[in-house]
C-alpha atoms as a PDB file:
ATOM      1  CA  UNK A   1      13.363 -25.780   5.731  1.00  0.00           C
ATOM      2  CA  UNK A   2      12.848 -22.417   6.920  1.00  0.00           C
ATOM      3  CA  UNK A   3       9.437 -22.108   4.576  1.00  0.00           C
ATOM      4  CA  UNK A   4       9.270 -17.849   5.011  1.00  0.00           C
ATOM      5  CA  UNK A   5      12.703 -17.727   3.447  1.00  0.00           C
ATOM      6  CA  UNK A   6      11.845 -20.402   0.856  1.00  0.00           C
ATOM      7  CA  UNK A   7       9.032 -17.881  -0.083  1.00  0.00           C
ATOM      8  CA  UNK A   8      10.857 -14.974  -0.120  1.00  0.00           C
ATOM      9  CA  UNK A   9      13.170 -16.931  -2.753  1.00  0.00           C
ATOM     10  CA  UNK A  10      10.562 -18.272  -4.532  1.00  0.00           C
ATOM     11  CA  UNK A  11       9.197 -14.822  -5.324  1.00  0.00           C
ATOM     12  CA  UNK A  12      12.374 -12.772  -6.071  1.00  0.00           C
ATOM     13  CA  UNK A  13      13.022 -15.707  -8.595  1.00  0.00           C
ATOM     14  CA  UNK A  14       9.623 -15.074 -10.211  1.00  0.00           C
ATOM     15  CA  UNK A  15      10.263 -11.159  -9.617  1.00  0.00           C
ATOM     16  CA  UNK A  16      13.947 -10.701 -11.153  1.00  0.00           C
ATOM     17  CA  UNK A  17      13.333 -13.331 -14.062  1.00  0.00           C
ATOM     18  CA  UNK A  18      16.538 -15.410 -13.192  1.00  0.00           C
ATOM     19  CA  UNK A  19      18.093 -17.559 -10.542  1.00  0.00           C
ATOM     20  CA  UNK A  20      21.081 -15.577 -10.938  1.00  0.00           C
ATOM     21  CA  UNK A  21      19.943 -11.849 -10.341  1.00  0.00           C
ATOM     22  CA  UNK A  22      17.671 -13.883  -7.451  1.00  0.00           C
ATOM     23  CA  UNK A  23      20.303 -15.155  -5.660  1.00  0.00           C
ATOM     24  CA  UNK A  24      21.903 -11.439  -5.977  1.00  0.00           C
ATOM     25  CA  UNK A  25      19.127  -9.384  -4.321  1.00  0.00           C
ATOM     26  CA  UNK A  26      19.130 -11.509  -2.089  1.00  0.00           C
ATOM     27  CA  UNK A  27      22.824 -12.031  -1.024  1.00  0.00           C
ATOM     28  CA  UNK A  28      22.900 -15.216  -1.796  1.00  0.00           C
ATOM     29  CA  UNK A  29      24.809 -17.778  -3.910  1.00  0.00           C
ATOM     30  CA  UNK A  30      23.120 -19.358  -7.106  1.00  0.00           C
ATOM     31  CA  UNK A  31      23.624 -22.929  -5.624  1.00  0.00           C
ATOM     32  CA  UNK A  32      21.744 -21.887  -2.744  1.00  0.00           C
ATOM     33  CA  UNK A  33      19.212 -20.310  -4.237  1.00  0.00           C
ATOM     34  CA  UNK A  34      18.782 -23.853  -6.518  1.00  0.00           C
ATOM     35  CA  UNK A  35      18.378 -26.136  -3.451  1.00  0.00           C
ATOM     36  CA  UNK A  36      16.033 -23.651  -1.522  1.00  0.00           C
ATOM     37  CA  UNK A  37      13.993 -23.849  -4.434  1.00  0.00           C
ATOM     38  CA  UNK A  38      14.393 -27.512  -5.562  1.00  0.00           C
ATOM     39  CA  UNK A  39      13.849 -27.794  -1.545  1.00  0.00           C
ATOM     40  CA  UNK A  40      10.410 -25.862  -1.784  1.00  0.00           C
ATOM     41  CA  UNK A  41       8.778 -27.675  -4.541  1.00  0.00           C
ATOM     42  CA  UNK A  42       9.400 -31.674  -3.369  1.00  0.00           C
ATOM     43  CA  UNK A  43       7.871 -30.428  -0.105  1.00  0.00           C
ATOM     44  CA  UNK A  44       4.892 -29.026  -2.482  1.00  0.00           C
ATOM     45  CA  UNK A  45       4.803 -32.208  -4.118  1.00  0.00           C
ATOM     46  CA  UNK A  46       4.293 -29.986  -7.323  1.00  0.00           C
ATOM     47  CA  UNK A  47       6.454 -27.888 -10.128  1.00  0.00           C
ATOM     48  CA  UNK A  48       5.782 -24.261  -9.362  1.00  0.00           C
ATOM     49  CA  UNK A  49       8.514 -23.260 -12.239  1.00  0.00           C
ATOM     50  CA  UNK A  50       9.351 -24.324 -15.837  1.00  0.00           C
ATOM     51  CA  UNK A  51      12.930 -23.864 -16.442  1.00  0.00           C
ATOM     52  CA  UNK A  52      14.901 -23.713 -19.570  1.00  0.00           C
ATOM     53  CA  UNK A  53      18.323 -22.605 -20.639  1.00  0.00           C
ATOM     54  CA  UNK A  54      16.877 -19.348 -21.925  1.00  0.00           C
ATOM     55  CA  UNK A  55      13.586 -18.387 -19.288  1.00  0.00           C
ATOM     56  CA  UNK A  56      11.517 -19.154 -16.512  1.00  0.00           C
ATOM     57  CA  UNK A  57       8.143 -19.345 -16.370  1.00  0.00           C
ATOM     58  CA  UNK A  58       5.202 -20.074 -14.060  1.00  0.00           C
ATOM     59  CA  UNK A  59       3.197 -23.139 -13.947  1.00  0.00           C
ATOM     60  CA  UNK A  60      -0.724 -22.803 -13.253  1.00  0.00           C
ATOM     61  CA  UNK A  61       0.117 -24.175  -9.629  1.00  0.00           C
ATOM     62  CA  UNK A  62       3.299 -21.640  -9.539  1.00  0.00           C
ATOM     63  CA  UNK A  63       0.816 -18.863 -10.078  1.00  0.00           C
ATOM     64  CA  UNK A  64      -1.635 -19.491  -7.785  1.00  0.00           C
ATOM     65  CA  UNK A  65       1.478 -20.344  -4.997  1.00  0.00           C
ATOM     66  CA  UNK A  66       3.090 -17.090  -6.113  1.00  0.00           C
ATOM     67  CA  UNK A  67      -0.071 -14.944  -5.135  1.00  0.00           C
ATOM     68  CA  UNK A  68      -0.465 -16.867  -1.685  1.00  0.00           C
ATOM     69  CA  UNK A  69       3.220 -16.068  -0.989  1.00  0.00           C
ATOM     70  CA  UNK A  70       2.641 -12.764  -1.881  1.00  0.00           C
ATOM     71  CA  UNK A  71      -0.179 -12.006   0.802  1.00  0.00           C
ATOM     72  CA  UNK A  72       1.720 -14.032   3.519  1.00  0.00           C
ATOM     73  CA  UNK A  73       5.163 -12.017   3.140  1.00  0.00           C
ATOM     74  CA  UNK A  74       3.336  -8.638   2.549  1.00  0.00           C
ATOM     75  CA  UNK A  75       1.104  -9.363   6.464  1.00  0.00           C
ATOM     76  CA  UNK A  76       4.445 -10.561   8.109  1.00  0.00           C
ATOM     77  CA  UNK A  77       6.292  -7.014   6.314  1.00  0.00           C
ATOM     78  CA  UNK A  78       2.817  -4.943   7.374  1.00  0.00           C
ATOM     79  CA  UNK A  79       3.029  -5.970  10.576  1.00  0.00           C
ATOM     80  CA  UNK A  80       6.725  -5.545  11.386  1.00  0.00           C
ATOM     81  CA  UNK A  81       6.463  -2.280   9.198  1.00  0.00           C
ATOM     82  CA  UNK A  82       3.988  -1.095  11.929  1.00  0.00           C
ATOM     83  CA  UNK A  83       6.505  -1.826  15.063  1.00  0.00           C
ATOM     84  CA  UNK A  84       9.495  -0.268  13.510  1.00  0.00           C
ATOM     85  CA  UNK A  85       7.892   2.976  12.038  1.00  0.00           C
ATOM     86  CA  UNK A  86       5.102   3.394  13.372  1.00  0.00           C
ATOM     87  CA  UNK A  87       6.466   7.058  14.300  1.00  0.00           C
ATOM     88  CA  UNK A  88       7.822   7.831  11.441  1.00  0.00           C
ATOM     89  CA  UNK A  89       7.529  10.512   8.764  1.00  0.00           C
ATOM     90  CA  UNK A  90       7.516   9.956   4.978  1.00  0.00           C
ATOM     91  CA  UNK A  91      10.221  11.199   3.080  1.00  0.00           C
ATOM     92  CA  UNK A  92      11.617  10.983   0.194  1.00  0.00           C
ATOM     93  CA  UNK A  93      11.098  11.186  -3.605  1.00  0.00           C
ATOM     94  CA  UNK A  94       8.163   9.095  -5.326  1.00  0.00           C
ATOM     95  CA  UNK A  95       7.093   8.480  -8.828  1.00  0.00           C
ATOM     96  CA  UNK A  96       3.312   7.328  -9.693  1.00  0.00           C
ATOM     97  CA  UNK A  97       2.482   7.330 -12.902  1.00  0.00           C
ATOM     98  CA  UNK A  98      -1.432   6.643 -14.683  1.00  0.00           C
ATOM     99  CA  UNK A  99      -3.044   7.367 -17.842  1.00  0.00           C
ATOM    100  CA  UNK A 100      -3.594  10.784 -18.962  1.00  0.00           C
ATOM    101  CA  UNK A 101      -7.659  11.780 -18.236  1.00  0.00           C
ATOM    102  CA  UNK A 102      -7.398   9.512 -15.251  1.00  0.00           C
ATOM    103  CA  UNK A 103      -4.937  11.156 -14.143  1.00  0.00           C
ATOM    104  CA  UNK A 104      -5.670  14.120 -14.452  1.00  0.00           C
ATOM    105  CA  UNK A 105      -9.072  13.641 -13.337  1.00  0.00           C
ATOM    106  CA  UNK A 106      -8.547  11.274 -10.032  1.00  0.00           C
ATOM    107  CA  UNK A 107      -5.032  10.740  -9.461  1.00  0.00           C
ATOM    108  CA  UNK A 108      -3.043  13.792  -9.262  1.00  0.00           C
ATOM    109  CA  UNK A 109      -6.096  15.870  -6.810  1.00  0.00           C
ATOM    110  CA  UNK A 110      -5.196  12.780  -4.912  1.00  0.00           C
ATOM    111  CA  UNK A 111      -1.470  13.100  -4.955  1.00  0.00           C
ATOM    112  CA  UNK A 112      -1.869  16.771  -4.188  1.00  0.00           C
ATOM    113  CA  UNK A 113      -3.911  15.943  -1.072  1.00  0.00           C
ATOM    114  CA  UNK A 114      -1.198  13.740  -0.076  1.00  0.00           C
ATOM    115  CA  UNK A 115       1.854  15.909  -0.526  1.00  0.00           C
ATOM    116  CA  UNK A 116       0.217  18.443   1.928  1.00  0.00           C
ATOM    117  CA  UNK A 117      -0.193  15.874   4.594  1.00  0.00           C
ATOM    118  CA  UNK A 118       3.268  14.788   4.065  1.00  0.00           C
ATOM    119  CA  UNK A 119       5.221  17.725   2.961  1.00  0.00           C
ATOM    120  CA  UNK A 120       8.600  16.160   3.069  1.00  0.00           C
ATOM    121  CA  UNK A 121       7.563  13.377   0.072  1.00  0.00           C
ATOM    122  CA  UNK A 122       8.946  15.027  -3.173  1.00  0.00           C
ATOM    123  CA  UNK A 123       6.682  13.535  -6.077  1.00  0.00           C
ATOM    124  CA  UNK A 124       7.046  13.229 -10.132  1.00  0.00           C
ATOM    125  CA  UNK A 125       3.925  12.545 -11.493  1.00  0.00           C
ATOM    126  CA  UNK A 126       4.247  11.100 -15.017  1.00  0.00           C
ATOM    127  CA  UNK A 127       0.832  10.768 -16.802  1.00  0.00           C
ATOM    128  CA  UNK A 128       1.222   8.618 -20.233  1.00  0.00           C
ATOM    129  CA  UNK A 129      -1.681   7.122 -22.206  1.00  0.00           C
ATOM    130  CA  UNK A 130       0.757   3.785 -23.012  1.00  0.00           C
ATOM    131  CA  UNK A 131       1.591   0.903 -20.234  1.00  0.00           C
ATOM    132  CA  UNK A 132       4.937   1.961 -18.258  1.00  0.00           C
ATOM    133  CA  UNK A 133       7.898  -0.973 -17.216  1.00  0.00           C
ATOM    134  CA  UNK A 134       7.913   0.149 -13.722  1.00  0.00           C
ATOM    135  CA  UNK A 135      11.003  -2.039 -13.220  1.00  0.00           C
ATOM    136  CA  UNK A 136      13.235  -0.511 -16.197  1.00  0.00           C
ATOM    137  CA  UNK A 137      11.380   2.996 -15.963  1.00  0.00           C
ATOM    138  CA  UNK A 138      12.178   3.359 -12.216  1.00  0.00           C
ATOM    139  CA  UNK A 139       8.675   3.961 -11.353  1.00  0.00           C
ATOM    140  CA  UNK A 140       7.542   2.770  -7.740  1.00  0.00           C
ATOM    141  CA  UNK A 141       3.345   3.568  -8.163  1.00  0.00           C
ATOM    142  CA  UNK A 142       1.409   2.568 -10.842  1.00  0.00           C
ATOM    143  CA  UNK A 143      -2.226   3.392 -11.543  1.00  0.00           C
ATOM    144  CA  UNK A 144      -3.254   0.966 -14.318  1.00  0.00           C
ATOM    145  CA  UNK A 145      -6.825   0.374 -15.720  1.00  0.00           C
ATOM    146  CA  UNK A 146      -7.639  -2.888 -17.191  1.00  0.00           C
ATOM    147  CA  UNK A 147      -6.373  -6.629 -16.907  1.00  0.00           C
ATOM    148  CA  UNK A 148      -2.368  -6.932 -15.440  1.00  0.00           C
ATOM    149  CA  UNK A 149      -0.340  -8.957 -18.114  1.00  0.00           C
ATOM    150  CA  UNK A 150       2.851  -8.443 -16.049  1.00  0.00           C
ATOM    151  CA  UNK A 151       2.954 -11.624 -12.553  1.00  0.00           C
ATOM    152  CA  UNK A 152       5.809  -9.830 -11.060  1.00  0.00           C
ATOM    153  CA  UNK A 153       3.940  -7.201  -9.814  1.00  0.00           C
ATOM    154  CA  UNK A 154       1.554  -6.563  -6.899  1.00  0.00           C
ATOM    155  CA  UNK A 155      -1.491  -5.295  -7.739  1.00  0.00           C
ATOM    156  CA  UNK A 156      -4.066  -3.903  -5.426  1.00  0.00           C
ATOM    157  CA  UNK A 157      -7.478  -3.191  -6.872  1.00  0.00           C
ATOM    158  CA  UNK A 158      -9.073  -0.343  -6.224  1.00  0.00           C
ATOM    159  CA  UNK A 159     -12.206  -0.205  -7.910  1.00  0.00           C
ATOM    160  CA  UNK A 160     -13.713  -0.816 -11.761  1.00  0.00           C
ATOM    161  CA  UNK A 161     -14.588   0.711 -14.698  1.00  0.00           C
ATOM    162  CA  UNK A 162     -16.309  -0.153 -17.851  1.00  0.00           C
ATOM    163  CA  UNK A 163     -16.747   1.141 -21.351  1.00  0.00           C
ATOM    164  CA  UNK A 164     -19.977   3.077 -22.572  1.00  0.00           C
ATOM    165  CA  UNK A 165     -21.287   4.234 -25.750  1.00  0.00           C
ATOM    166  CA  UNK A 166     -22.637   7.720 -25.478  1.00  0.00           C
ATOM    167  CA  UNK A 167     -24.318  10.728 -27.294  1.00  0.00           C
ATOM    168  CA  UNK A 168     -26.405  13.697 -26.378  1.00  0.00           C
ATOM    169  CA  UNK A 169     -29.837  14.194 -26.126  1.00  0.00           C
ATOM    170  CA  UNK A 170     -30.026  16.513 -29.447  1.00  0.00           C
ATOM    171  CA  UNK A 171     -28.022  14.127 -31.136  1.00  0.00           C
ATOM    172  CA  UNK A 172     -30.099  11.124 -30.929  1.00  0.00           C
ATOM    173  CA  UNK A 173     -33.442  13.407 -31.043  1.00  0.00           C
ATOM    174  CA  UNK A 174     -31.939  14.315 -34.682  1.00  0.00           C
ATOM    175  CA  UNK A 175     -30.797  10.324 -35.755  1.00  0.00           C
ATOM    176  CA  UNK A 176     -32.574   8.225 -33.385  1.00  0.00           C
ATOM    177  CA  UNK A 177     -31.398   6.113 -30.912  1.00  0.00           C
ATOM    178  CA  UNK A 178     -29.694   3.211 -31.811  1.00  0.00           C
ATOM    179  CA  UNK A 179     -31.094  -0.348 -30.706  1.00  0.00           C
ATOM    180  CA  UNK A 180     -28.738  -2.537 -32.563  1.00  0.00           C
ATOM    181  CA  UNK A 181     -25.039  -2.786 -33.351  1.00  0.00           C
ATOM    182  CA  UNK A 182     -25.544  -2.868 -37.068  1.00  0.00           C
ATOM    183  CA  UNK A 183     -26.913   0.887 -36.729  1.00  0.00           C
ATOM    184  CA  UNK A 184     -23.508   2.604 -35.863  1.00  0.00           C
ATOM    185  CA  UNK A 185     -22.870   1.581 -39.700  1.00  0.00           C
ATOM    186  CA  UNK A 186     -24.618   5.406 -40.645  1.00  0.00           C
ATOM    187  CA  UNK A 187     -23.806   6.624 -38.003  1.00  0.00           C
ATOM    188  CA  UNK A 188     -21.307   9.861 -37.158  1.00  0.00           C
ATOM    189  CA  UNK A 189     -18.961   7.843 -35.005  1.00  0.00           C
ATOM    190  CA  UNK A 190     -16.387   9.794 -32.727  1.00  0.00           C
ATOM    191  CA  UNK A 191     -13.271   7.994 -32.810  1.00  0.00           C
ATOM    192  CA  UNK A 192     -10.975   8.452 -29.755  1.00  0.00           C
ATOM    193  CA  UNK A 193      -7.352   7.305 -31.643  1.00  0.00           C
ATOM    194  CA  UNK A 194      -5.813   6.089 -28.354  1.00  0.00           C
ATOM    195  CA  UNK A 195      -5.962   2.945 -28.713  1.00  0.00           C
ATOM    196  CA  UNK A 196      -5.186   2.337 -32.399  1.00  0.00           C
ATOM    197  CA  UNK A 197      -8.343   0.789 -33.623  1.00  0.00           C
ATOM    198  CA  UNK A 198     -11.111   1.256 -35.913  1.00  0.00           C
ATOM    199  CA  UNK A 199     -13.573  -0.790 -34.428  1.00  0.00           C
ATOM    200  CA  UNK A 200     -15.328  -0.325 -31.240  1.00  0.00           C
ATOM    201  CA  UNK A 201     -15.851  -3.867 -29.270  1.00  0.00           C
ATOM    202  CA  UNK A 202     -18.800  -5.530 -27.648  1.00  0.00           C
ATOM    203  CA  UNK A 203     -20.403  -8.560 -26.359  1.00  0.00           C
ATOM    204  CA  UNK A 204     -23.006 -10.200 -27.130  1.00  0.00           C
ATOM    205  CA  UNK A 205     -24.285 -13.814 -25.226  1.00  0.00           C
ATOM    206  CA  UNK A 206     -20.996 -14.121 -24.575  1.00  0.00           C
ATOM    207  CA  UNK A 207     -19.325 -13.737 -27.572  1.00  0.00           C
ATOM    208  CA  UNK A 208     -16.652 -10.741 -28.364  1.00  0.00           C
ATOM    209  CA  UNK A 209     -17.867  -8.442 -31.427  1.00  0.00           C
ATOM    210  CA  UNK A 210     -15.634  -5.739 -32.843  1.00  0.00           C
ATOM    211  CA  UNK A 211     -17.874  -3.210 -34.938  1.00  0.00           C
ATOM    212  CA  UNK A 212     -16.203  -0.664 -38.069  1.00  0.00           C
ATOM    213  CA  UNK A 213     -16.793   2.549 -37.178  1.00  0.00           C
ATOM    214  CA  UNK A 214     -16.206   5.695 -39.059  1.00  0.00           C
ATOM    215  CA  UNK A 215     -16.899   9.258 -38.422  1.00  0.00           C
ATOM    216  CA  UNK A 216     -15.674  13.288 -39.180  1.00  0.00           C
ATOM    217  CA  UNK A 217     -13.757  13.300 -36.120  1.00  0.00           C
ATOM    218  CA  UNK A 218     -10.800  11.715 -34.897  1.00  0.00           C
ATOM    219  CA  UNK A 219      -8.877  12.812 -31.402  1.00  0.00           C
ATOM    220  CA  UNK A 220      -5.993  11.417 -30.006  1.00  0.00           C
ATOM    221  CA  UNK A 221      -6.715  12.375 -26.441  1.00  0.00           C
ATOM    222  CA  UNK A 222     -10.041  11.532 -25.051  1.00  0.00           C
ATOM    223  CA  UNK A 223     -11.043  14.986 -23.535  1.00  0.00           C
ATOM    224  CA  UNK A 224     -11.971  16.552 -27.005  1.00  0.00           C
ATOM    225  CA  UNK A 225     -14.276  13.329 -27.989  1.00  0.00           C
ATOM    226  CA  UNK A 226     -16.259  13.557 -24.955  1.00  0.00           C
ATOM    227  CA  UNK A 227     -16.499  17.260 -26.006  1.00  0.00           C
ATOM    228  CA  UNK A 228     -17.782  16.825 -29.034  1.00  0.00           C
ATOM    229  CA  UNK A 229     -20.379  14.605 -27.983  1.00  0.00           C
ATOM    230  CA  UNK A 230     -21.494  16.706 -25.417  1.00  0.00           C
ATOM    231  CA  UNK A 231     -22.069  19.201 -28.233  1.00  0.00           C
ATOM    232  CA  UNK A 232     -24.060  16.988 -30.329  1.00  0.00           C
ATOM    233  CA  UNK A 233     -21.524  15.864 -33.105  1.00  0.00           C
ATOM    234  CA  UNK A 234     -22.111  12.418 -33.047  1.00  0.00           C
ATOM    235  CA  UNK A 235     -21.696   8.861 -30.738  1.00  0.00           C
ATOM    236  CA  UNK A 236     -18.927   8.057 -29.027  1.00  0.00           C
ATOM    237  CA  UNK A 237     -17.188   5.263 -26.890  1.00  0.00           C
ATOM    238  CA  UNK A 238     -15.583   5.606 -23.302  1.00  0.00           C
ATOM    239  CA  UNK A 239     -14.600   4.467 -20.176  1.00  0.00           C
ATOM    240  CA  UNK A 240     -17.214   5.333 -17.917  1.00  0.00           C
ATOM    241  CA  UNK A 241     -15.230   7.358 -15.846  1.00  0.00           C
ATOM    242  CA  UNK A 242     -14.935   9.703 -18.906  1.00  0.00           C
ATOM    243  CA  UNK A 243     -18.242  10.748 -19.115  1.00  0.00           C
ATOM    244  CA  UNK A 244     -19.522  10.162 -15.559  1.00  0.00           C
ATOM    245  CA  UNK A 245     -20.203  14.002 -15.082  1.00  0.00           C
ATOM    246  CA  UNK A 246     -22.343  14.386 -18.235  1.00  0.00           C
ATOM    247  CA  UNK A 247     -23.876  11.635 -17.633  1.00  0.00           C
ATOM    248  CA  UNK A 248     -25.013  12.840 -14.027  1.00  0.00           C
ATOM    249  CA  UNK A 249     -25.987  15.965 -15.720  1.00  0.00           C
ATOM    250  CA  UNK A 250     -28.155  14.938 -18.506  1.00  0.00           C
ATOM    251  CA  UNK A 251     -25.877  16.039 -20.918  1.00  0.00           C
ATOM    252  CA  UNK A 252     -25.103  12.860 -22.318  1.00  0.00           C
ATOM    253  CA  UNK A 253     -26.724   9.184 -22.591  1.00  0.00           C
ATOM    254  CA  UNK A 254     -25.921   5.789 -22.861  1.00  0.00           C
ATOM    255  CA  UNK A 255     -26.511   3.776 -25.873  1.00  0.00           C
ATOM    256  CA  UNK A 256     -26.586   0.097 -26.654  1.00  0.00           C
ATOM    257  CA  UNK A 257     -26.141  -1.270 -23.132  1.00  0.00           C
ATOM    258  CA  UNK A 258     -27.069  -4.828 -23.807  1.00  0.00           C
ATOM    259  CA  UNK A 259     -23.933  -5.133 -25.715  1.00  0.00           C
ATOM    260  CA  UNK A 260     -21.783  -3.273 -22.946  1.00  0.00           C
ATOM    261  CA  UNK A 261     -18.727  -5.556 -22.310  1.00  0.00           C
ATOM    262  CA  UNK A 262     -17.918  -6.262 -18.421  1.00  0.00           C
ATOM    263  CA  UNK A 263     -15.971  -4.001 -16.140  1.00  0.00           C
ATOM    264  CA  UNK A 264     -12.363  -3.479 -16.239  1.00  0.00           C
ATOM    265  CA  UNK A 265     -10.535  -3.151 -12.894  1.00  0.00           C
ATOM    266  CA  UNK A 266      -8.767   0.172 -11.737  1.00  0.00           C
ATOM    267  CA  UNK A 267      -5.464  -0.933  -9.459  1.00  0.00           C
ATOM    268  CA  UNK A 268      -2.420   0.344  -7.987  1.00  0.00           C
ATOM    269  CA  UNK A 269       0.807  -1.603  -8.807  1.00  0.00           C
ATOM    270  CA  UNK A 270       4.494  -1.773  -7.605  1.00  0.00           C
ATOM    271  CA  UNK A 271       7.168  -4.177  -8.064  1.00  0.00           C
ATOM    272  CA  UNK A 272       8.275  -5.094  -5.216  1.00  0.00           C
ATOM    273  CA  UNK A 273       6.522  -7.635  -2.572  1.00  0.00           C
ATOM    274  CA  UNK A 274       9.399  -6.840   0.023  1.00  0.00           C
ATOM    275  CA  UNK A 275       9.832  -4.314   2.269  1.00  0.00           C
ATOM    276  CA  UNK A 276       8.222  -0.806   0.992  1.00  0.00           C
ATOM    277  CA  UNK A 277       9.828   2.142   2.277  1.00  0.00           C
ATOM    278  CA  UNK A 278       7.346   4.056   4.177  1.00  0.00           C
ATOM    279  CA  UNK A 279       6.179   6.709   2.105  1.00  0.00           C
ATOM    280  CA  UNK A 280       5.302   4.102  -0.588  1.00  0.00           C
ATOM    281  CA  UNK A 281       3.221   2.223   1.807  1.00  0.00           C
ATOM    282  CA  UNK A 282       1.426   5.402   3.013  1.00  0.00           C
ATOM    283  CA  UNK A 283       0.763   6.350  -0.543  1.00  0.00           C
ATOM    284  CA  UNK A 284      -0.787   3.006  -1.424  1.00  0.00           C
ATOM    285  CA  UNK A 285      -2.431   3.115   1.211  1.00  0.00           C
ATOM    286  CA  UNK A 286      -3.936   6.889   1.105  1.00  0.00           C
ATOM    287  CA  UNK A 287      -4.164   6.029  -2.900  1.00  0.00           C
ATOM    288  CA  UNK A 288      -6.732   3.168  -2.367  1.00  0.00           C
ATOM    289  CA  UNK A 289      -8.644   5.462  -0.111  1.00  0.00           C
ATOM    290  CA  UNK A 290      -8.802   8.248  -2.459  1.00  0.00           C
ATOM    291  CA  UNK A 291      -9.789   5.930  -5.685  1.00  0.00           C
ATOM    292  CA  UNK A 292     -12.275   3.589  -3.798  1.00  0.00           C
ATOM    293  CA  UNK A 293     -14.826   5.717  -3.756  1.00  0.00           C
ATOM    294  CA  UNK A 294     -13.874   6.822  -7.779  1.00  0.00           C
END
């Protein structure tokens, strides 16, 4: 059994949901495509998919098989990447998207940067506050924050994030500063209406606690929040990114950090584990330079 190919089939099974549209992009027949995999797991000695008439999904051994293949075909694609193009110039068109403040803040500077070291990209930068199919929305970057849901896409992480509760100096010389959770009860609460909620969450020994909050203010993007708190109109919640320049400045403090839930991670995504054309590789690659450091 050729085991690279058996890989390679293994993932675009996982990646295109189906046998069928596996056996497709790879220009192969659906019989084949059966034994190579039936093939793959008896020399395993385990079941790496659960298969029904209707869906496929990924057993716990599956998963961690599907991120070892994953590393393995990505080296063997770096390194004949690097033979074959070494010379050559990025072109094309490329679409990244990230969140809103993010982006705006870290990811399109970046982008910018990299268009003028390779002028012949052409780039659409789509900034949405709302997780983006990069399958069905043709996207080929993604800058996500937070845990990845979706196994059938590579994810590269770049660096972490985590949220903080805030206010300004004025502010909490007028109200105090809070010590406990059961104080943002009278307090003027700054809700940021992004994600949907009412309640602001934190841990505590371990345990997830979501907290009511109410306040004067509601935004929907998180810009005008931070804003507000900056000018002293009450406490708000953020992703530390948000507020890092405040913060540095003494403009704004954090609050209730024993109850500060752990980091999120920042990474880039694609969906693809084949082959990246090369201005996709040199933009991951420039991109987790650029956010590193962020």
């Amino acid at each position: 059994m050729d085991k690279l190919r058996a890989m390679q089939t293994f993932v675009a099974i996982v990646e295109h949901g189906s046998l069928t549209r596996a056996a497709r992009a790879l220009a192969s027949s659906l019989p084949a495509v059966v034994r190579t995999l039936a093939a793959l797991e008896e020399a395993l000695g385990v079941r790496l998919l659960n298969r029904t008439t209707r869906r496929l999904s990924l057993t716990d051994e599956g998963r961690a098989y599907l991120d070892s293949c994953r590393h393995i075909l990505g080296a063997v694609d770096e390194a004949e990447q690097r033979l074959s193009d070494r010379q050559d110039e990025a072109s094309g068109r490329l679409v990244v998207t990230a969140s809103v403040l993010y982006g705006q803040m870290y990811v399109a500077p970046a982008v910018t940067r990299f268009l003028q070291a390779h002028p012949k990209v052409q780039c659409r930068l789509i900034l949405l506050d709302r997780v983006v199919n990069l399958l069905e929305e043709g996207i080929d970057v993604g800058v996500r924050i937070g845990a990845l849901d979706d196994s059938s896409l590579i994810a590269r992480q770049v660096g972490e994030i985590h949220r903080v509760v805030v206010a300004s100096p004025a502010y909490l010389a007028r109200h105090g500063v809070p010590q406990q959770l059961r104080e943002l009860a009278g307090a003027n609460c700054i809700r940021f209406t992004g994600n949907g909620r009412g309640t602001w969450l934190f841990q505590e020994q371990g345990r997830e606690i979501s907290v009511a909050i109410a306040g004067n203010l509601e935004c929907n993007h998180g810009l005008p929040a931070v804003d507000a708190c900056v000018a002293g109109l009450g406490i708000g919640q953020f992703l530390s990114y948000q507020v890092a320049d405040h913060l540095a400045a003494g403009r704004l403090r954090v609050i209730l950090q024993p109850y500060q839930r752990p980091s999120q991670p920042i990474s880039l995504v694609y969906p693809h584990a084949g082959l990246l054309p090369n201005r996709t590789r040199l933009f991951v690659a420039w991109m987790k330079q650029a956010l590193g450091g962020g």
